[in-house]
Protein backbone atom coordinates (compact mmCIF):
# COMPACT_ATOMS: atom_id res chain seq x y z
CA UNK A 1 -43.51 -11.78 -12.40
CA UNK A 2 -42.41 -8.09 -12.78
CA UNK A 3 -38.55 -7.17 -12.89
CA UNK A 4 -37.13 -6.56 -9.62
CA UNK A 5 -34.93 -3.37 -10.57
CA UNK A 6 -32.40 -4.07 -7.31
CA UNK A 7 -31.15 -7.32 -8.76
CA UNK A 8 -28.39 -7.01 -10.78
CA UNK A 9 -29.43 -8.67 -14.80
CA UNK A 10 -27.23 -11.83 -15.61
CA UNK A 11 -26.89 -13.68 -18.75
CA UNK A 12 -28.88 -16.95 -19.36
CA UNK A 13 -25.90 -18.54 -19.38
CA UNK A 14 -25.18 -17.51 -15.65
CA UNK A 15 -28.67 -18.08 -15.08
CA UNK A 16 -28.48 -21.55 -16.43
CA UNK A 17 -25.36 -22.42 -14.90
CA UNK A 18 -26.35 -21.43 -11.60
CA UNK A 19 -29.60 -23.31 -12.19
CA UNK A 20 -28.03 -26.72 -12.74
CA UNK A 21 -25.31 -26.13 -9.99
CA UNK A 22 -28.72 -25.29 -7.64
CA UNK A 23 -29.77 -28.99 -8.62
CA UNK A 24 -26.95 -30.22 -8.09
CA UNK A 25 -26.47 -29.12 -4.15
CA UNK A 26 -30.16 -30.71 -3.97
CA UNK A 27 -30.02 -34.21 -5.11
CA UNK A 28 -29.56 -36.38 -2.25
CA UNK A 29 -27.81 -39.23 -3.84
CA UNK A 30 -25.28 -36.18 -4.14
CA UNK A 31 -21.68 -37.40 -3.23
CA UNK A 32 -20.46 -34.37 -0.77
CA UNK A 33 -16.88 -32.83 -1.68
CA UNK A 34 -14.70 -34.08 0.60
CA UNK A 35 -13.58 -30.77 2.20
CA UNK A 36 -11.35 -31.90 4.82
CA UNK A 37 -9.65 -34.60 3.76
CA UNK A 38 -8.18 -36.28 6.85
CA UNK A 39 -11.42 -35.97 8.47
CA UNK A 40 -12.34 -39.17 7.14
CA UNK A 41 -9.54 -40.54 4.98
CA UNK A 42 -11.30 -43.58 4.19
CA UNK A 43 -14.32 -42.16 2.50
CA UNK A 44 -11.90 -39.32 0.90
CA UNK A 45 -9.97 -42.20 -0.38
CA UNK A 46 -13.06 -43.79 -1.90
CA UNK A 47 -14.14 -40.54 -3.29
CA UNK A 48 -11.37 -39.57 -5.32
CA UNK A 49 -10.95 -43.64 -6.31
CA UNK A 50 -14.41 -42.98 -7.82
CA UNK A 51 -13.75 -39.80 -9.29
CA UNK A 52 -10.35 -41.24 -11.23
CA UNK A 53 -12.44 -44.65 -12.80
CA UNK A 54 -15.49 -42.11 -13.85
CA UNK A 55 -12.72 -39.75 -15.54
CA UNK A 56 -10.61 -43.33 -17.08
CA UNK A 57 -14.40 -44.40 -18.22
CA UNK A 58 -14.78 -40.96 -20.30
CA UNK A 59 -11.65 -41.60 -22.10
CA UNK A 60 -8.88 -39.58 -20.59
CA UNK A 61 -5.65 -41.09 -20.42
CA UNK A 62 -2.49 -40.27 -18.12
CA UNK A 63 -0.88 -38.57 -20.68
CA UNK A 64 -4.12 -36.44 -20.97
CA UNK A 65 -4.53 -35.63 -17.84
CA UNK A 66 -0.70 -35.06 -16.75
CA UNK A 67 -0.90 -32.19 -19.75
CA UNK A 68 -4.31 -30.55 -19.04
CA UNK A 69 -3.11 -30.41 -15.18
CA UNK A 70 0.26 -28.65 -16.44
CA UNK A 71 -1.95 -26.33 -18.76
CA UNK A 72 -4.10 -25.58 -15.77
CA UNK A 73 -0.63 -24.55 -13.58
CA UNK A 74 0.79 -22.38 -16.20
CA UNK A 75 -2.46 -20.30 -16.20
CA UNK A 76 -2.61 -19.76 -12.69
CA UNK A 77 0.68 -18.50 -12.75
CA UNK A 78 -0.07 -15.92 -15.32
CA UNK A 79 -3.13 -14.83 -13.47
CA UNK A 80 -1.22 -14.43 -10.10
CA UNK A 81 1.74 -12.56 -11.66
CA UNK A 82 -1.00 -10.38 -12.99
CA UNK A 83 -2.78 -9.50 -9.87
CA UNK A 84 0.89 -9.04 -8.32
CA UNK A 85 0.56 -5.55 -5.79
CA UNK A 86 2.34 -2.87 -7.58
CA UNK A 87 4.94 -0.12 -5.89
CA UNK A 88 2.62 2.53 -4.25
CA UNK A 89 2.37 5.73 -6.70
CA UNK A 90 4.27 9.04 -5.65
CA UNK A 91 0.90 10.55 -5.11
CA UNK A 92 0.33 7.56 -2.77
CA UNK A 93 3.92 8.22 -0.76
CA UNK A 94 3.24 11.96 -0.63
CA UNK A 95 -0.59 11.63 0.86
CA UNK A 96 0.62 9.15 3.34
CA UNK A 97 3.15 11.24 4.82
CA UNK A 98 0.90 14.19 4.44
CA UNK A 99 -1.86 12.41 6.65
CA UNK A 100 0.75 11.08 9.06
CA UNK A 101 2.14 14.78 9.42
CA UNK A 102 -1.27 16.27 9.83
CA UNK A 103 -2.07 13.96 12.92
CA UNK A 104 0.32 14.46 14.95
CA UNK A 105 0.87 18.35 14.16
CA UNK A 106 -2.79 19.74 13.40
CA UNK A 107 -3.55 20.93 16.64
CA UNK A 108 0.38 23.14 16.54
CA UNK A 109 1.06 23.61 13.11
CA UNK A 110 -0.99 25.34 10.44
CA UNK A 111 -2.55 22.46 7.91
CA UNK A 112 -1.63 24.89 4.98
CA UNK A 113 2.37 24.35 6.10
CA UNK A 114 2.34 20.59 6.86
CA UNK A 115 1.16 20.58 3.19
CA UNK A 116 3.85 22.82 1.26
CA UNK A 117 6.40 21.30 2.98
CA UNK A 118 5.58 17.62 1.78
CA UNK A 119 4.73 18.64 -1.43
CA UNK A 120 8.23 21.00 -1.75
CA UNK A 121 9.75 17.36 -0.26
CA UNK A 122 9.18 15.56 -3.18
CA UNK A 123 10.52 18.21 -5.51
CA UNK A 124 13.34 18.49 -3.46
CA UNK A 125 14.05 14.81 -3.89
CA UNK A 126 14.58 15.31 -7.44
CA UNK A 127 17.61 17.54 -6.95
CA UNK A 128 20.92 16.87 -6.54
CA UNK A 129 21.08 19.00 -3.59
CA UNK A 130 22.71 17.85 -0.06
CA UNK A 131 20.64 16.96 2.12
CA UNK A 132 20.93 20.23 4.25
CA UNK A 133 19.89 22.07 0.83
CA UNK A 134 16.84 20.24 0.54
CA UNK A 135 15.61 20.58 3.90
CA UNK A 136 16.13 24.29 3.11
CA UNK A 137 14.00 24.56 -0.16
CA UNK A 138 11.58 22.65 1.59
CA UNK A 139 10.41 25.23 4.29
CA UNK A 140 11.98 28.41 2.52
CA UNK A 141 8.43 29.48 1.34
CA UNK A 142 7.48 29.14 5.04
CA UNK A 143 10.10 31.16 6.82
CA UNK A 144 10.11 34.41 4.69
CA UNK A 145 12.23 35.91 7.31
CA UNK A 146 15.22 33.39 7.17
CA UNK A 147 17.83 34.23 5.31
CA UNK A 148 19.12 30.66 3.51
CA UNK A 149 22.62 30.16 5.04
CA UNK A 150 21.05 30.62 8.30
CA UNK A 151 18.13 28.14 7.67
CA UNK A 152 21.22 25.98 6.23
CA UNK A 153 23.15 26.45 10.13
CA UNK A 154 20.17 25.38 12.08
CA UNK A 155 19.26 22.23 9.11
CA UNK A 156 22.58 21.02 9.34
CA UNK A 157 22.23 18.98 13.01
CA UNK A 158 19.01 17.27 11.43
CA UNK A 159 20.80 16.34 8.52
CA UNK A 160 24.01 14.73 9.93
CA UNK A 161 21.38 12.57 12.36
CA UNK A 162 21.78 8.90 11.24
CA UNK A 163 19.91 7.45 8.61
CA UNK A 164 16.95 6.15 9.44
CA UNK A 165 16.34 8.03 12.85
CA UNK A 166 13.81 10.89 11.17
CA UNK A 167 11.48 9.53 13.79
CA UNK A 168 13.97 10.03 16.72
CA UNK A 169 15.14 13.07 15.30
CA UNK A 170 11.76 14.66 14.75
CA UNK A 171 10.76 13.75 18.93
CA UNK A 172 13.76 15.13 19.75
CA UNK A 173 13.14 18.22 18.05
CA UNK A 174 9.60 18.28 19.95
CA UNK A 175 10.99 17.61 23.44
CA UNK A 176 13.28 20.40 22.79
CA UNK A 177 10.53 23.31 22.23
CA UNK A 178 7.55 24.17 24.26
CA UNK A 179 4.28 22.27 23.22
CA UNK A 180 2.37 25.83 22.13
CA UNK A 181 0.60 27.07 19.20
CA UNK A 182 2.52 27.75 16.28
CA UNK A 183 1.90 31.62 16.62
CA UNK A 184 3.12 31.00 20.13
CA UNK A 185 6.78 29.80 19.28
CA UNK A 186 9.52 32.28 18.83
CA UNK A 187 11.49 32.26 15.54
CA UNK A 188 13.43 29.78 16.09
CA UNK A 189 11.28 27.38 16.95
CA UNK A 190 9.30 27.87 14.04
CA UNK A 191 12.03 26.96 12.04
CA UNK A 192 13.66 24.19 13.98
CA UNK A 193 10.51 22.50 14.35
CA UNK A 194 9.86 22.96 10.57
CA UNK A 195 13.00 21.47 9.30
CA UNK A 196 12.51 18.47 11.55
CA UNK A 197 9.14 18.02 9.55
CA UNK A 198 11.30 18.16 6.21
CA UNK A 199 13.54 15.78 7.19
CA UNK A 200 10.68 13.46 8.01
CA UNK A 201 8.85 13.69 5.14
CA UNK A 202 11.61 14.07 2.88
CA UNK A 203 12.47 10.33 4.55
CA UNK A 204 9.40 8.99 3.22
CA UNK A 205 9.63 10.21 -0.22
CA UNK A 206 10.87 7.38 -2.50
CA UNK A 207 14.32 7.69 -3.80
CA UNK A 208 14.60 9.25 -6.90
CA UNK A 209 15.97 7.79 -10.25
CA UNK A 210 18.52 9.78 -11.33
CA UNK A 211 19.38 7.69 -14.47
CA UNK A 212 16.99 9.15 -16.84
């Protein structure tokens, strides 16, 4: 019989193992598993009643059994405090709100600026900056034209929106403006629809840990 290169090799062991478990599944006088147990509670009853005398007839007391069950718990609680999801990465954060970003602006807003801005977010996040200020630093490199204090007059309504209301704040920003290329909008659109993008994103960054 020639190897079939597709199949993955297992050990004999494996092989073995799944051999007898094969042999198993095909003996008729086979007692099924009882996989819905109030199906038929009389023959689960009888099933596990047969199971405990065959385990008493190998030897195992109470005592045994009461300590191999609590060895078995304390295992499966390691192994599912291991597999526990961890906190999403900043690299995760900052590529989810870059992808959300790009979605709904790609067909106004040049790619290359959805991008700076979200990266510049999370830098910004690290500073101890108001909230104003980082909006600021986040789209400086994208108005070249603004001066900062007046970036800082037109940031300031975005920043003093409530907490939580980026979303609202950035469709409000939209409504406000006409729905045109971003060559298309004057000045000040550019920059009041960019600094409605920082605030976004800078929402979504995680908070930073300033303890350090």
């Amino acid at each position: 019989m020639t190897h079939d290169p597709t199949r993955p090799s297992i050990s004999p062991f494996q092989a073995q193992a799944e051999l007898e478990l094969l042999q198993l599944m095909l003996q008729e006088d086979a007692v099924a598993y009882p996989w819905n147990p109030v199906g038929n509670p009389v023959e689960t009853e009888a099933y596990f009643a047969a199971l405990e005398q065959e385990v008493m007839t190998a030897g195992w007391t109470a005592e045994e059994l009461a300590e191999q069950g609590r060895r078995l718990a304390n295992q499966l609680d390691q192994v599912w405090a291991s597999v526990q999801p961890a906190a999403p990465s900043a690299e995760t954060v900052v590529s989810a709100a870059c992808t959300t970003l790009l979605q709904q602006f790609a067909a106004q807003v040049p790619q290359s600026l959805l991008e700076s801005i979200v990266q510049r977010a999370q830098a910004a996040m690290m500073s101890r900056a108001s909230l104003a200020e980082q909006m600021v630093q986040c789209v400086r490199d994208c108005l070249p034209t603004w001066s900062e204090a007046d970036l800082l007059v037109l940031a300031r309504p975005f920043a003093y929106a409530m907490r939580g209301s980026e979303t609202e704040t950035l469709e409000a920003a939209l409504r406000s403006m006409r729905c045109a290329a971003w060559t298309e909008l004057s000045g000040v659109e550019q920059a009041r629809l960019s600094l409605a993008i920082a605030r976004y994103a800078i929402a979504q960054m995680p908070a930073p840990d300033h303890h350090h």
